[in-house]
Protein backbone atom coordinates (compact mmCIF):
# COMPACT_ATOMS: atom_id res chain seq x y z
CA UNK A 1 -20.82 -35.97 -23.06
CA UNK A 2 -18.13 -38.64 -21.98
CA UNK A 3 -15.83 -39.54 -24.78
CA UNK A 4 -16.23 -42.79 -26.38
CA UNK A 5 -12.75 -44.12 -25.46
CA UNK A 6 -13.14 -42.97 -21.68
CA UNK A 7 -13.34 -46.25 -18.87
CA UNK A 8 -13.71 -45.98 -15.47
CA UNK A 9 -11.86 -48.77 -14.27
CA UNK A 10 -8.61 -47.19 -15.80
CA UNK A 11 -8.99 -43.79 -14.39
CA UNK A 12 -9.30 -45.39 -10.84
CA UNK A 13 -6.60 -48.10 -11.40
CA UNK A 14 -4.53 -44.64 -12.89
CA UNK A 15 -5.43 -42.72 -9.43
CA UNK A 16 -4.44 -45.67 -7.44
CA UNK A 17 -0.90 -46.36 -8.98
CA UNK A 18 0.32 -42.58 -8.62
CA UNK A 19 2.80 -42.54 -5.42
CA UNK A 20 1.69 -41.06 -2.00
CA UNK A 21 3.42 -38.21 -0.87
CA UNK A 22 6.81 -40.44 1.21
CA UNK A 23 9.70 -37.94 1.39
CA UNK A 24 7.35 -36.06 4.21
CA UNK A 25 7.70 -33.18 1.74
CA UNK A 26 5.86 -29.81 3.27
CA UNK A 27 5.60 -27.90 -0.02
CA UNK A 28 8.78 -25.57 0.68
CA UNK A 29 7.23 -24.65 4.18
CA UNK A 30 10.95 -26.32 5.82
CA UNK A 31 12.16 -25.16 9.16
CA UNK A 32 13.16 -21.90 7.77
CA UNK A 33 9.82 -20.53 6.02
CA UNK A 34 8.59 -17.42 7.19
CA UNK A 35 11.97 -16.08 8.89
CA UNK A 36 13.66 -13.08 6.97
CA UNK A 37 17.08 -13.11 6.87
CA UNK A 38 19.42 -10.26 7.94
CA UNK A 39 19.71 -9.38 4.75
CA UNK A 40 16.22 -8.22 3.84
CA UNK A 41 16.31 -6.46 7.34
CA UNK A 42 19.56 -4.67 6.00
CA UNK A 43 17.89 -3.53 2.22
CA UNK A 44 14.56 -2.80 3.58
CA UNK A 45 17.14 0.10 5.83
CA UNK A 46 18.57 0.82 2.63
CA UNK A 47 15.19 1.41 0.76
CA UNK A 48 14.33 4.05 3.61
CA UNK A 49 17.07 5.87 3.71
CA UNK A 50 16.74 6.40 -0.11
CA UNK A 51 13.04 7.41 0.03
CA UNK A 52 13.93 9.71 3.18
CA UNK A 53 16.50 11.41 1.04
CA UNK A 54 14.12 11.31 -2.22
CA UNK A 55 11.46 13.30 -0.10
CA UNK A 56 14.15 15.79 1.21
CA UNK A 57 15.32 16.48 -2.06
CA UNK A 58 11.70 16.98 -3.88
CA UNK A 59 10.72 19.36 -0.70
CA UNK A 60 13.50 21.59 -1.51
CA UNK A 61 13.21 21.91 -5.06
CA UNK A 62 9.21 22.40 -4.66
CA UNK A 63 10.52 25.01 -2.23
CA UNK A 64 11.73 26.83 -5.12
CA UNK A 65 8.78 26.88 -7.74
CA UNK A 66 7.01 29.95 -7.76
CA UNK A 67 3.50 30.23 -6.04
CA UNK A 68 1.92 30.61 -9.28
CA UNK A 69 2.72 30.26 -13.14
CA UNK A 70 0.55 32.53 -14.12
CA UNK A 71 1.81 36.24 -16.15
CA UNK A 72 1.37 38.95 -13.53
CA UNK A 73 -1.13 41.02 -14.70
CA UNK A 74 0.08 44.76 -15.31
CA UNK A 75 -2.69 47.63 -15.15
CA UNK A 76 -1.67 49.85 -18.30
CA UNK A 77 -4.75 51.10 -19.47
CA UNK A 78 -3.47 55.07 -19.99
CA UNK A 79 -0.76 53.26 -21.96
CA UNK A 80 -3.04 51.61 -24.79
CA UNK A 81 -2.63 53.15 -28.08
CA UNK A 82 -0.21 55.77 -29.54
CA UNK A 83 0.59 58.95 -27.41
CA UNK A 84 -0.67 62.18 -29.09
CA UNK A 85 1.33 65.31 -28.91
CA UNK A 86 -0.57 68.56 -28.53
């Protein structure tokens, strides 16, 4: 259960002694949280363009692949086996 060296009197006079919270400190949440800077406005454009030109780019060369990979299949059924002459 509790340890055997454990007192309740010096965890409370431990919580007691730590120091409040005085520099009005809001946790990084200043004047200036939650505003993006010109900046990210400017690389988000950036990241855009680049996919706009990525999608271009894979649209033509999928463009170019045939509609199938598949051997075309060739009827030569009076063609199997050797050719006899009469």
């Amino acid at each position: 259960m509790l340890s055997p060296d454990f007192s309740l009197g010096s965890t409370v006079a431990f919580v007691a002694v730590q120091p409040s919270n005085t520099n009005n400190d809001k946790g990084g949440q200043g004047e200036d949280f939650g505003k993006s800077s010109p900046v990210g406005l400017v690389l988000l454009i950036v990241f855009f363009i680049a996919v706009f030109f990525l999608v271009k780019s894979m649209n033509k060369h999928l463009k170019r692949l045939p509609a199938s990979f598949d051997e075309p299949v060739q009827e030569k059924a009076a063609d199997v086996g050797p050719k006899k002459k009469d």
